[in-house]
N, C-alpha and C. Protein backbone atom coordinates (compact mmCIF):
# COMPACT_ATOMS: atom_id res chain seq x y z
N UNK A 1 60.02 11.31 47.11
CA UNK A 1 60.51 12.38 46.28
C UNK A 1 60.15 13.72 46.91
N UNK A 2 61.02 14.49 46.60
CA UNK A 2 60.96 15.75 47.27
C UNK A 2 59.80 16.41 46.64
N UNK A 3 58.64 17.30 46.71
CA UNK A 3 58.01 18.53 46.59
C UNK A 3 58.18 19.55 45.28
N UNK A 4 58.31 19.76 43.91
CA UNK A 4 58.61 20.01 43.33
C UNK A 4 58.68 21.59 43.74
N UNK A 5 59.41 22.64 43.17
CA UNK A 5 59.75 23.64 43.30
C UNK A 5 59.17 24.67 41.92
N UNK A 6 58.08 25.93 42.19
CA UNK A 6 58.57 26.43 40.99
C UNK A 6 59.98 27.11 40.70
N UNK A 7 59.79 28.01 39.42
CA UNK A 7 61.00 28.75 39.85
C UNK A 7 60.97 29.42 41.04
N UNK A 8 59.76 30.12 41.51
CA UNK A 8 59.94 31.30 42.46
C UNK A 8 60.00 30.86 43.55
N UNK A 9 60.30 29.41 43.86
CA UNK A 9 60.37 29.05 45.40
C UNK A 9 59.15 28.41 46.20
N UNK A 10 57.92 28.77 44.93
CA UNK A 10 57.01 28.00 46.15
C UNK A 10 56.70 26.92 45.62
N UNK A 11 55.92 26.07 46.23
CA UNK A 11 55.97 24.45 45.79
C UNK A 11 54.34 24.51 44.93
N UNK A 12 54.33 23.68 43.98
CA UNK A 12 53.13 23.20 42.78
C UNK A 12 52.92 22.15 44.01
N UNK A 13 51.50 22.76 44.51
CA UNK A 13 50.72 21.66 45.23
C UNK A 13 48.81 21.58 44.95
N UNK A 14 48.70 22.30 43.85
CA UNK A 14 47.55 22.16 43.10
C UNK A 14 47.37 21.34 41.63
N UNK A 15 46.31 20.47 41.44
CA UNK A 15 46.35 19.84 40.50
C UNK A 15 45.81 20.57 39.08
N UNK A 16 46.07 19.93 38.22
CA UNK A 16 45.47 20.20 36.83
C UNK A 16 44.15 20.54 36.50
N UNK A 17 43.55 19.35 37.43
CA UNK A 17 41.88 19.98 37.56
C UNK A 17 41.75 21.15 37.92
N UNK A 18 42.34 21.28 39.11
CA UNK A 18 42.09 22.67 39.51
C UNK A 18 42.65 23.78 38.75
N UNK A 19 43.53 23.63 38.09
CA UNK A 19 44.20 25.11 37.04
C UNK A 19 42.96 24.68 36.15
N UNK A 20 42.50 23.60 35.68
CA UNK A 20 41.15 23.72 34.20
C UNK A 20 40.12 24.55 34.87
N UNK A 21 39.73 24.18 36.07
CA UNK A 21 38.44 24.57 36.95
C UNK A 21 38.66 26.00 36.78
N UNK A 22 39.76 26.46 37.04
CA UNK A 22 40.17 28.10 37.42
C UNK A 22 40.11 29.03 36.15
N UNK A 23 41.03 27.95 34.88
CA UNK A 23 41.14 29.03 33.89
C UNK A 23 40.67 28.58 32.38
N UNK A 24 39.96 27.82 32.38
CA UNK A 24 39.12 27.39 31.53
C UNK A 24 37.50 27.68 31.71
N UNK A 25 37.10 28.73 31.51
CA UNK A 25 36.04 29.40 31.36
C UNK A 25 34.86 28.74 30.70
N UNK A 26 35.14 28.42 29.48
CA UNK A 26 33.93 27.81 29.00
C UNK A 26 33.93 26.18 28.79
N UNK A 27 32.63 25.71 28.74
CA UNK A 27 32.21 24.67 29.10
C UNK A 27 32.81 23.49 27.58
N UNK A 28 33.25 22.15 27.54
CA UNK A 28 33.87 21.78 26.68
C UNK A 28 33.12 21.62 25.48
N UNK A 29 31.64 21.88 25.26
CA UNK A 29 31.02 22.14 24.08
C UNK A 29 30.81 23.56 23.42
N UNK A 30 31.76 24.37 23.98
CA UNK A 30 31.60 25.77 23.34
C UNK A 30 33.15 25.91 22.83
N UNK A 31 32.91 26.29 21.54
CA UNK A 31 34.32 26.28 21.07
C UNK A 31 35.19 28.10 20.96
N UNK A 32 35.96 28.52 21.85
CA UNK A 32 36.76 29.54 21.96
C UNK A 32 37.69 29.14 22.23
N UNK A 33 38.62 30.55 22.30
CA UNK A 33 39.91 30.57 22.04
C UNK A 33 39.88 30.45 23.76
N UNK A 34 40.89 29.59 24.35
CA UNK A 34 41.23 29.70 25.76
C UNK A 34 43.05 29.67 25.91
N UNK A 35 43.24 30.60 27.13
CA UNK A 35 44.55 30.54 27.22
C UNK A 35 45.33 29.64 27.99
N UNK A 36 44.15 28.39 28.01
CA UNK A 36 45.01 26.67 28.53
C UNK A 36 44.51 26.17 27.76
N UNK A 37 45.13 24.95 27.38
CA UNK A 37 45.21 24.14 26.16
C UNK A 37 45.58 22.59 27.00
N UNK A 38 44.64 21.50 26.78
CA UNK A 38 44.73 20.73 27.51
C UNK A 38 45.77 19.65 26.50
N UNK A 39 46.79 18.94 26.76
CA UNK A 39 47.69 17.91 25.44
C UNK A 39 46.39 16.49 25.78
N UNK A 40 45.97 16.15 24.43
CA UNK A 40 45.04 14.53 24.09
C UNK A 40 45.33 14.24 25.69
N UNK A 41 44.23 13.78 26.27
CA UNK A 41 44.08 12.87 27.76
C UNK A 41 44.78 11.09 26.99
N UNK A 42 45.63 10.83 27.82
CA UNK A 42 45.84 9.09 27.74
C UNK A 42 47.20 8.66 26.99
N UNK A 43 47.54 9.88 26.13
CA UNK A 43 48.74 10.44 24.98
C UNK A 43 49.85 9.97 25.71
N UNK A 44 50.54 10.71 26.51
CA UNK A 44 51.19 10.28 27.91
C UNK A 44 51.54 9.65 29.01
N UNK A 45 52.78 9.12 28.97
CA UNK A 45 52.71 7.55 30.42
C UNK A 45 53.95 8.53 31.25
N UNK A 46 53.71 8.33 32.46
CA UNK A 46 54.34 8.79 33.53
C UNK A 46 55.55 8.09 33.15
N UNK A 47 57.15 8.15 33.63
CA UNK A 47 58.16 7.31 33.74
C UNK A 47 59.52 7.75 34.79
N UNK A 48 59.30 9.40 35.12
CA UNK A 48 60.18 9.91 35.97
C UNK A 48 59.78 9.85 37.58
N UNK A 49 60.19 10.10 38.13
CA UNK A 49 60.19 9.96 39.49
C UNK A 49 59.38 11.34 40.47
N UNK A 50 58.84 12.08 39.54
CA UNK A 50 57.99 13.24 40.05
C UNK A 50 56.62 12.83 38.94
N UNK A 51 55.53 13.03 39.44
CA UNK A 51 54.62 12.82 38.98
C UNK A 51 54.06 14.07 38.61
N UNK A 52 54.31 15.43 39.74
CA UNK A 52 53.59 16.39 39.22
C UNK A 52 54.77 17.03 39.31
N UNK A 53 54.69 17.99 37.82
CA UNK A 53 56.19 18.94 37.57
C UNK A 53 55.72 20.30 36.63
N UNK A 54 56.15 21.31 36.78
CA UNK A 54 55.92 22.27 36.23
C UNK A 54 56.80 23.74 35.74
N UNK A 55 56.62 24.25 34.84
CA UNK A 55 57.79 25.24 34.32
C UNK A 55 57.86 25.82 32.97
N UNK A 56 58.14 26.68 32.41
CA UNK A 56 58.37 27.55 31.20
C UNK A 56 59.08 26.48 30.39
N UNK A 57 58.48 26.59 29.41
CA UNK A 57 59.30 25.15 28.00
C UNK A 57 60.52 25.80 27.58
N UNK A 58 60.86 24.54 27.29
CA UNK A 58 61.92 24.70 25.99
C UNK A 58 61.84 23.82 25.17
N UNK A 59 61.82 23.57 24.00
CA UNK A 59 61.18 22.87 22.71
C UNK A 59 62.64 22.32 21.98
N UNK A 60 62.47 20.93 21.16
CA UNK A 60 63.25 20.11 20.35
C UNK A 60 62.43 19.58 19.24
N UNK A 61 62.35 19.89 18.37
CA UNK A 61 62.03 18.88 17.39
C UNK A 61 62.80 17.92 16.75
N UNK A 62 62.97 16.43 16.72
CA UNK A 62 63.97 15.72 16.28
C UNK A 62 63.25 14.54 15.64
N UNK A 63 64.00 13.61 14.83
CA UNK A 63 63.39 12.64 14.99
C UNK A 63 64.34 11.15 14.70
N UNK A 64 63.76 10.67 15.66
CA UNK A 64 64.74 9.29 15.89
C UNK A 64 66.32 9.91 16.11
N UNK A 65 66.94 10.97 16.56
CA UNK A 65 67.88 11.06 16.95
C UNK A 65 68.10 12.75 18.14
N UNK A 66 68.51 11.82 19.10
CA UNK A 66 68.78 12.83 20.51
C UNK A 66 69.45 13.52 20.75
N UNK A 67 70.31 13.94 19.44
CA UNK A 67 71.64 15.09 19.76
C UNK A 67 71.05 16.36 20.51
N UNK A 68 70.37 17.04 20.28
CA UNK A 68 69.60 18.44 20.36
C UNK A 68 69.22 18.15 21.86
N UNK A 69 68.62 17.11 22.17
CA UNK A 69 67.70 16.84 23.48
C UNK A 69 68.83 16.67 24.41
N UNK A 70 70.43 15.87 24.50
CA UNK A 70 71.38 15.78 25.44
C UNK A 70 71.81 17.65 25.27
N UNK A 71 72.08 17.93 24.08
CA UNK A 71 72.51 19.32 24.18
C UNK A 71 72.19 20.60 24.99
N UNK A 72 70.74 20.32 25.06
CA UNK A 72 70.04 21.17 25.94
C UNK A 72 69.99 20.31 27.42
N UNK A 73 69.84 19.15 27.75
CA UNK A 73 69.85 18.89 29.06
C UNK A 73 71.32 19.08 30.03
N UNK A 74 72.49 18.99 28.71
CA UNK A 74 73.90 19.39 29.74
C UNK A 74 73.31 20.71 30.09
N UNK A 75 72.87 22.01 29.98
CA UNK A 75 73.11 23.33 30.20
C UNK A 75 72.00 23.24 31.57
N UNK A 76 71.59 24.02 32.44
CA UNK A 76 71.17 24.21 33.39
C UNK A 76 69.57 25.03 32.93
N UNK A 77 67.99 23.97 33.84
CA UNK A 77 67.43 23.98 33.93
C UNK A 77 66.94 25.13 34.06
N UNK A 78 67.06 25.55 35.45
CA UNK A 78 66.37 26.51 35.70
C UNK A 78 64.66 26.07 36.26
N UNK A 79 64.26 24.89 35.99
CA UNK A 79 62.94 24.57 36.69
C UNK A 79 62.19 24.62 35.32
N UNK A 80 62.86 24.58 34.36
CA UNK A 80 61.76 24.80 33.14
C UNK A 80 61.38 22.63 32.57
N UNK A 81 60.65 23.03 31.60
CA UNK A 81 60.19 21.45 31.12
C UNK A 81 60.54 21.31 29.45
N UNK A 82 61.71 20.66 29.44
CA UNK A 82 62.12 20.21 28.13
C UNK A 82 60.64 19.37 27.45
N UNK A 83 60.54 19.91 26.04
CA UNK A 83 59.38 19.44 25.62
C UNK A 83 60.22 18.70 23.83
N UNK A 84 60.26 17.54 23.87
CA UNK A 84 60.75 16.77 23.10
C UNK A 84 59.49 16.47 21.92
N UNK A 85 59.68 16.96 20.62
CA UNK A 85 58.65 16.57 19.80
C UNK A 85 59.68 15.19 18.67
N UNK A 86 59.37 14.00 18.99
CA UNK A 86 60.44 13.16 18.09
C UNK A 86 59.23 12.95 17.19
N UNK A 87 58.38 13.13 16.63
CA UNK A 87 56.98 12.98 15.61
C UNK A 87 56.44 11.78 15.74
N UNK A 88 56.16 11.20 17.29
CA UNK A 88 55.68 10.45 17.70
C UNK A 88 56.48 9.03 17.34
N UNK A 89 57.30 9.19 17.06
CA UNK A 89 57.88 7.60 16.68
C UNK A 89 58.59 6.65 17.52
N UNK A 90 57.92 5.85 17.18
CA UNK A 90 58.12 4.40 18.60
C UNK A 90 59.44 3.25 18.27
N UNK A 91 59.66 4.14 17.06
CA UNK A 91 61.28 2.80 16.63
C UNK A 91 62.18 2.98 17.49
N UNK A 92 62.57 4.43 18.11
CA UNK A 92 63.85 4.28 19.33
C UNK A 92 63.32 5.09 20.16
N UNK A 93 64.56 5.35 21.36
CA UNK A 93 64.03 6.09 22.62
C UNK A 93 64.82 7.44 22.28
N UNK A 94 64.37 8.28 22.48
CA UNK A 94 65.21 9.62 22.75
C UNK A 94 65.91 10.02 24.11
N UNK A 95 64.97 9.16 24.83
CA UNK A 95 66.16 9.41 25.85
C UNK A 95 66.24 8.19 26.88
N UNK A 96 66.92 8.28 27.93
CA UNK A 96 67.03 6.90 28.72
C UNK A 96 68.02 7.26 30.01
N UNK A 97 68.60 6.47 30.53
CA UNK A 97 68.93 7.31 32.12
C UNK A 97 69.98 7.60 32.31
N UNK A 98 71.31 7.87 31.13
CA UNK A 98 71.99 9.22 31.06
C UNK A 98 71.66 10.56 30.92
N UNK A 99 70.58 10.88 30.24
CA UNK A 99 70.01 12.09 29.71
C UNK A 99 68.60 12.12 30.83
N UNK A 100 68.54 11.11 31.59
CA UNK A 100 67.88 11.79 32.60
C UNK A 100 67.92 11.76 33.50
N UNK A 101 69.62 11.63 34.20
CA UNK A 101 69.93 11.77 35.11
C UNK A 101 70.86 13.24 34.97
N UNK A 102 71.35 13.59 33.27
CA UNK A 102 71.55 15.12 33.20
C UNK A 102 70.38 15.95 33.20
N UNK A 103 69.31 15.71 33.58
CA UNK A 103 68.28 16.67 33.97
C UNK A 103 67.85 16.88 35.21
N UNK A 104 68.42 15.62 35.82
CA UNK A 104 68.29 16.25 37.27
C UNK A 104 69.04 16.73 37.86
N UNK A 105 70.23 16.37 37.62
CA UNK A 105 71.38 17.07 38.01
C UNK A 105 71.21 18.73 37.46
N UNK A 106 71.15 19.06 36.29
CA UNK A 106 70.95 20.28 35.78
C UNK A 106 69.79 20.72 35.89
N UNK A 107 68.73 20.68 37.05
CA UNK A 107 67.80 20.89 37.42
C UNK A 107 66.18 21.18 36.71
N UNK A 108 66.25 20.88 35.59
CA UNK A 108 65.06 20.58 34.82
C UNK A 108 63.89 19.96 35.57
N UNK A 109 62.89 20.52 35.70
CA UNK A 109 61.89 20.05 36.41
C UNK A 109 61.17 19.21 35.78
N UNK A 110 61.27 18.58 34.15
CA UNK A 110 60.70 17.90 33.88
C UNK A 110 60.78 17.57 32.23
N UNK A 111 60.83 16.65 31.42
CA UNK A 111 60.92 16.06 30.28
C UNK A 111 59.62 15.56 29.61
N UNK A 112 59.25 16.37 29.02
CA UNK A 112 57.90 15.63 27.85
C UNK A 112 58.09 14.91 26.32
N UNK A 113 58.10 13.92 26.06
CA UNK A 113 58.48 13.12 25.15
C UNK A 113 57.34 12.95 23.76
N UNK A 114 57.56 13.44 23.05
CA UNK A 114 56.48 12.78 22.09
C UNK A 114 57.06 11.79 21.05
N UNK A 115 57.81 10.62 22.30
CA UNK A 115 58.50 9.76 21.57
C UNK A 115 58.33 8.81 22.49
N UNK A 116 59.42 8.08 22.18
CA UNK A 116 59.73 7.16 23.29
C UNK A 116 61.30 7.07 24.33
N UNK A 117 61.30 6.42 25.71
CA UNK A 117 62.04 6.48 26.24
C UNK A 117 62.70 5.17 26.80
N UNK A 118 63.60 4.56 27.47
CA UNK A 118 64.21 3.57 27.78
C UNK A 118 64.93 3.74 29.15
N UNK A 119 65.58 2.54 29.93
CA UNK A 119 65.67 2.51 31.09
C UNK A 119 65.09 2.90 32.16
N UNK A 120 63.60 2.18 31.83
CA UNK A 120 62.64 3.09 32.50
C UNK A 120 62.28 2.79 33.97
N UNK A 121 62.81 1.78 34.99
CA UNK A 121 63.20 1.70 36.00
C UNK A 121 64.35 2.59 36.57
N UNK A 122 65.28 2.61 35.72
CA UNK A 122 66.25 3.65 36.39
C UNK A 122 65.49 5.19 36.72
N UNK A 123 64.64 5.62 35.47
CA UNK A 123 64.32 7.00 35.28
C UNK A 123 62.98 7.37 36.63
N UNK A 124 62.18 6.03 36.71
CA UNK A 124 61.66 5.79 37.85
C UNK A 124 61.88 6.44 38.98
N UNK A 125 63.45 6.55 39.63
CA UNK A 125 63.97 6.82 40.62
C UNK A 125 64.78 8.07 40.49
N UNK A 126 64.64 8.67 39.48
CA UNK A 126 65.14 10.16 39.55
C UNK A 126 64.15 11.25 39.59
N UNK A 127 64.70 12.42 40.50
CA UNK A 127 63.69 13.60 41.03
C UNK A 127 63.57 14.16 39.91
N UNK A 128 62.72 13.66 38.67
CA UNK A 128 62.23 15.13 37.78
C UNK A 128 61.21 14.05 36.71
N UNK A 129 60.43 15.29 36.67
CA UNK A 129 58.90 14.59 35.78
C UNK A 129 59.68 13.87 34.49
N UNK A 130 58.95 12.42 33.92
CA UNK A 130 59.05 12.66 32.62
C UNK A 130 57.77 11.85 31.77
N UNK A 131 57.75 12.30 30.82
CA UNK A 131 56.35 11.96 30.51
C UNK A 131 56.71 11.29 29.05
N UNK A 132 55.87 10.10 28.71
CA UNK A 132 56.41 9.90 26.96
C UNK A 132 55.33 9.00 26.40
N UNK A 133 55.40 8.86 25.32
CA UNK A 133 54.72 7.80 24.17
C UNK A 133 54.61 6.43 25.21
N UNK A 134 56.25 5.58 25.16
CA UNK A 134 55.81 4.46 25.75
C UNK A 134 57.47 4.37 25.80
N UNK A 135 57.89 2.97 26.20
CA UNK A 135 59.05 2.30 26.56
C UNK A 135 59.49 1.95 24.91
N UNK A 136 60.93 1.73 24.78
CA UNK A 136 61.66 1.13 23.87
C UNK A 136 63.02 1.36 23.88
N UNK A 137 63.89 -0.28 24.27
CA UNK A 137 65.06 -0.21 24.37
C UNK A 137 66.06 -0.06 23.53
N UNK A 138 65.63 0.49 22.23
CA UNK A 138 66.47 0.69 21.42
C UNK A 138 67.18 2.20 21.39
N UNK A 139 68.30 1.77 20.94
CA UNK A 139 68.79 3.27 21.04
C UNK A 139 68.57 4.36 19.82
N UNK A 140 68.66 5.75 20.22
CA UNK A 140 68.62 6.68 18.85
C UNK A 140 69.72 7.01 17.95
N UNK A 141 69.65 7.20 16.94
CA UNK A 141 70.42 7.85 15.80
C UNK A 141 71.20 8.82 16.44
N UNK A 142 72.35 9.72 15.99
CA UNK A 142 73.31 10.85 16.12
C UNK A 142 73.12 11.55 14.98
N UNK A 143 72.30 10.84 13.79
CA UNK A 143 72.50 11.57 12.37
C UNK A 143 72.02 12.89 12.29
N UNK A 144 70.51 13.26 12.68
CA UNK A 144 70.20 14.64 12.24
C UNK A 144 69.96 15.06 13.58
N UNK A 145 70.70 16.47 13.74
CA UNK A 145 70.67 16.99 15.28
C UNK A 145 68.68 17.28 15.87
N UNK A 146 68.70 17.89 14.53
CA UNK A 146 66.81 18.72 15.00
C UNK A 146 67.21 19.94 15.20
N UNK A 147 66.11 20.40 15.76
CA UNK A 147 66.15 21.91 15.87
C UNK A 147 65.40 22.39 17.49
N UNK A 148 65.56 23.15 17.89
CA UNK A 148 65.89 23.73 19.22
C UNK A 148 64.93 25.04 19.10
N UNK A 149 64.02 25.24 20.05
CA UNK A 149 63.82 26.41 20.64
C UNK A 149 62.70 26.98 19.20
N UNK A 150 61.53 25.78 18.81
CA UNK A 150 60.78 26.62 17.80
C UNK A 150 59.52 25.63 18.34
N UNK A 151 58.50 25.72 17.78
CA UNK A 151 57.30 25.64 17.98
C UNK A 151 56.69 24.11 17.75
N UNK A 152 56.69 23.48 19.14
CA UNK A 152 55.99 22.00 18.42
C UNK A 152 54.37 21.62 18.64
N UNK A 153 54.14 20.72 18.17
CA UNK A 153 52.40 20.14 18.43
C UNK A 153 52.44 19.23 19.09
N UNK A 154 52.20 18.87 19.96
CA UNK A 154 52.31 17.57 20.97
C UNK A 154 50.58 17.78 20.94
N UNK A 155 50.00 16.09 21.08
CA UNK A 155 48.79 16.05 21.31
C UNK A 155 47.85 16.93 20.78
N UNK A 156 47.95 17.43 20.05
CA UNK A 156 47.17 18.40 19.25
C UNK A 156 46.79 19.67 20.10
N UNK A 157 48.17 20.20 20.72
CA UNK A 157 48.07 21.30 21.10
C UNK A 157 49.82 21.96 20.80
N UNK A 158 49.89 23.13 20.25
CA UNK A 158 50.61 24.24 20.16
C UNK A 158 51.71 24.38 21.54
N UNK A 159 53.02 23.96 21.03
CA UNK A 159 53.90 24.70 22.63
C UNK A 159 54.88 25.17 21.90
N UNK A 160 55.09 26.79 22.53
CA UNK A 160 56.31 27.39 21.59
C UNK A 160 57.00 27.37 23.02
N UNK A 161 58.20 28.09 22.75
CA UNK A 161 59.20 28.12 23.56
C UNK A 161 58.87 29.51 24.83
N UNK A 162 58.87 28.89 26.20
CA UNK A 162 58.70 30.08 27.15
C UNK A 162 56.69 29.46 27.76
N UNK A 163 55.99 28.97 26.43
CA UNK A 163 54.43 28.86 27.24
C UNK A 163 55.06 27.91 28.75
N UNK A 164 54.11 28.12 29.68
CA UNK A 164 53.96 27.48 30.65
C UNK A 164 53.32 26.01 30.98
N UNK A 165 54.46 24.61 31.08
CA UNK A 165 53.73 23.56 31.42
C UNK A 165 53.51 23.50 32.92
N UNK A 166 52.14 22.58 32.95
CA UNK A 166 51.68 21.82 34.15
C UNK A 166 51.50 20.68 34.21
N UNK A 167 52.37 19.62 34.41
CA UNK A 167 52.00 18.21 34.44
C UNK A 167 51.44 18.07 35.85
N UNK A 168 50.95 16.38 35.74
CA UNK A 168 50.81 15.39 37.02
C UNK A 168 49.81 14.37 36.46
N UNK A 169 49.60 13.62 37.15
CA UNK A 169 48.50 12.01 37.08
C UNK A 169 47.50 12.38 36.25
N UNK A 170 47.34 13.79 36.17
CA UNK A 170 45.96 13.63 35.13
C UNK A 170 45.81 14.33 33.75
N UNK A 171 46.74 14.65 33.40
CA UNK A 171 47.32 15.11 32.20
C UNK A 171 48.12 16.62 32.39
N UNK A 172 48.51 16.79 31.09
CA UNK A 172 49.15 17.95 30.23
C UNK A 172 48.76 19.48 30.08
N UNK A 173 48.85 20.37 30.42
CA UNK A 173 48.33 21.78 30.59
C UNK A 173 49.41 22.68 30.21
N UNK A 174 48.86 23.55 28.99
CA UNK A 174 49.79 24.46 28.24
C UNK A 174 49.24 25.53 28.59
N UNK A 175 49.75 26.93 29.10
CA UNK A 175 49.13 28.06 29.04
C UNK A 175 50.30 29.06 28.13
N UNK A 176 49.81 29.67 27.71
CA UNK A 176 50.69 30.21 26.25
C UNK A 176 50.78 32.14 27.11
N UNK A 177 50.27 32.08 27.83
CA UNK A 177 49.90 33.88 27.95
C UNK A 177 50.48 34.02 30.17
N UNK A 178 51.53 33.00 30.35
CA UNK A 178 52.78 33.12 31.43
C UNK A 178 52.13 32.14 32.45
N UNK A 179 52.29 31.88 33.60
CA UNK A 179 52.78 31.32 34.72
C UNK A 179 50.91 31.67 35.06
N UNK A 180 50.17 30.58 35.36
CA UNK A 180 48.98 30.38 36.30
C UNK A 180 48.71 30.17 37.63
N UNK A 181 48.22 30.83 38.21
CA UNK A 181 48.09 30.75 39.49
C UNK A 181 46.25 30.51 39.92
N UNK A 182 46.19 30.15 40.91
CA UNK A 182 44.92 29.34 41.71
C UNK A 182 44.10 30.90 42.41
């Protein structure tokens, strides 16, 4: 797989540890406000074909049905990370390898699921992160679209629309206050 890209052209070749090491100041028994926010460690199973992916969100809340989540993956990426809140529910997949092969094509750098996903060998082999609950081949509902572009909780952390994700192998990194650098 190719090198992931930010937007600005240069490549995410630092890990998560190292953005915590950098911008996480205090030690994990002191409780302040910090402007990274780590998502629950273990919450998350790898399933896309980039392991480490990164980019400005865009938010769905839905549940058990993927209208909202194909809606936003036809339109063009831009390098940002669709952040799917389905309220954790494991009865269907929200997405599977039509909808994530329109994210790579429409250049989305990456899909976070707080659901579940399907065809997960196919999704395997496509260039863009995706991260989820777990596997399930069932398909989703069309009934209630959801809502687009407002504020979800994944893992017991806060992502509105625009904070900055950092995935890869070792978890989830929200920074709410723009784009982190090393």
């Amino acid at each position: 797989m190719s090198q992931p890209a930010s937007p600005r052209g240069t490549p995410f070749s630092y890990a998560t540890a190292d953005l915590c090491d950098a911008h996480l100041e205090n030690p994990v028994d002191v409780v302040a406000e910090a402007k990274v926010a780590v998502v629950q460690p273990g919450l998350l199973r790898d399933f896309g074909g980039r392991r480490s992916f990164h980019g400005p969100a865009a938010t769905v809340k839905c549940h058990d049905s993927n209208v909202r989540v194909r809606q936003l993956l036809e339109t063009a990426g831009h390098g940002r990370v669709l952040v799917v809140d389905g309220g954790g529910s494991l009865r269907c997949a929200l997405m599977g390898d039509k909808l994530g092969k329109l994210a790579e094509q429409n250049g989305w750098s990456g899909v976070i699921v707080n659901g579940c996903v399907r065809d997960t060998a196919i999704l395997a082999q496509l260039d863009v992160g995706i991260k989820a609950l777990a596997p399930c081949p069932v398909k989703s509902s069309k009934r209630d679209p959801g809502l687009k572009a407002v504020r979800v909780i994944i893992g017991g952390v806060l992502i509105r629309p625009g904070d900055w994700i950092y995935a890869n192998e070792d978890g989830v990194l929200v920074c709410h206050e723009g784009e982190l650098m090393l």
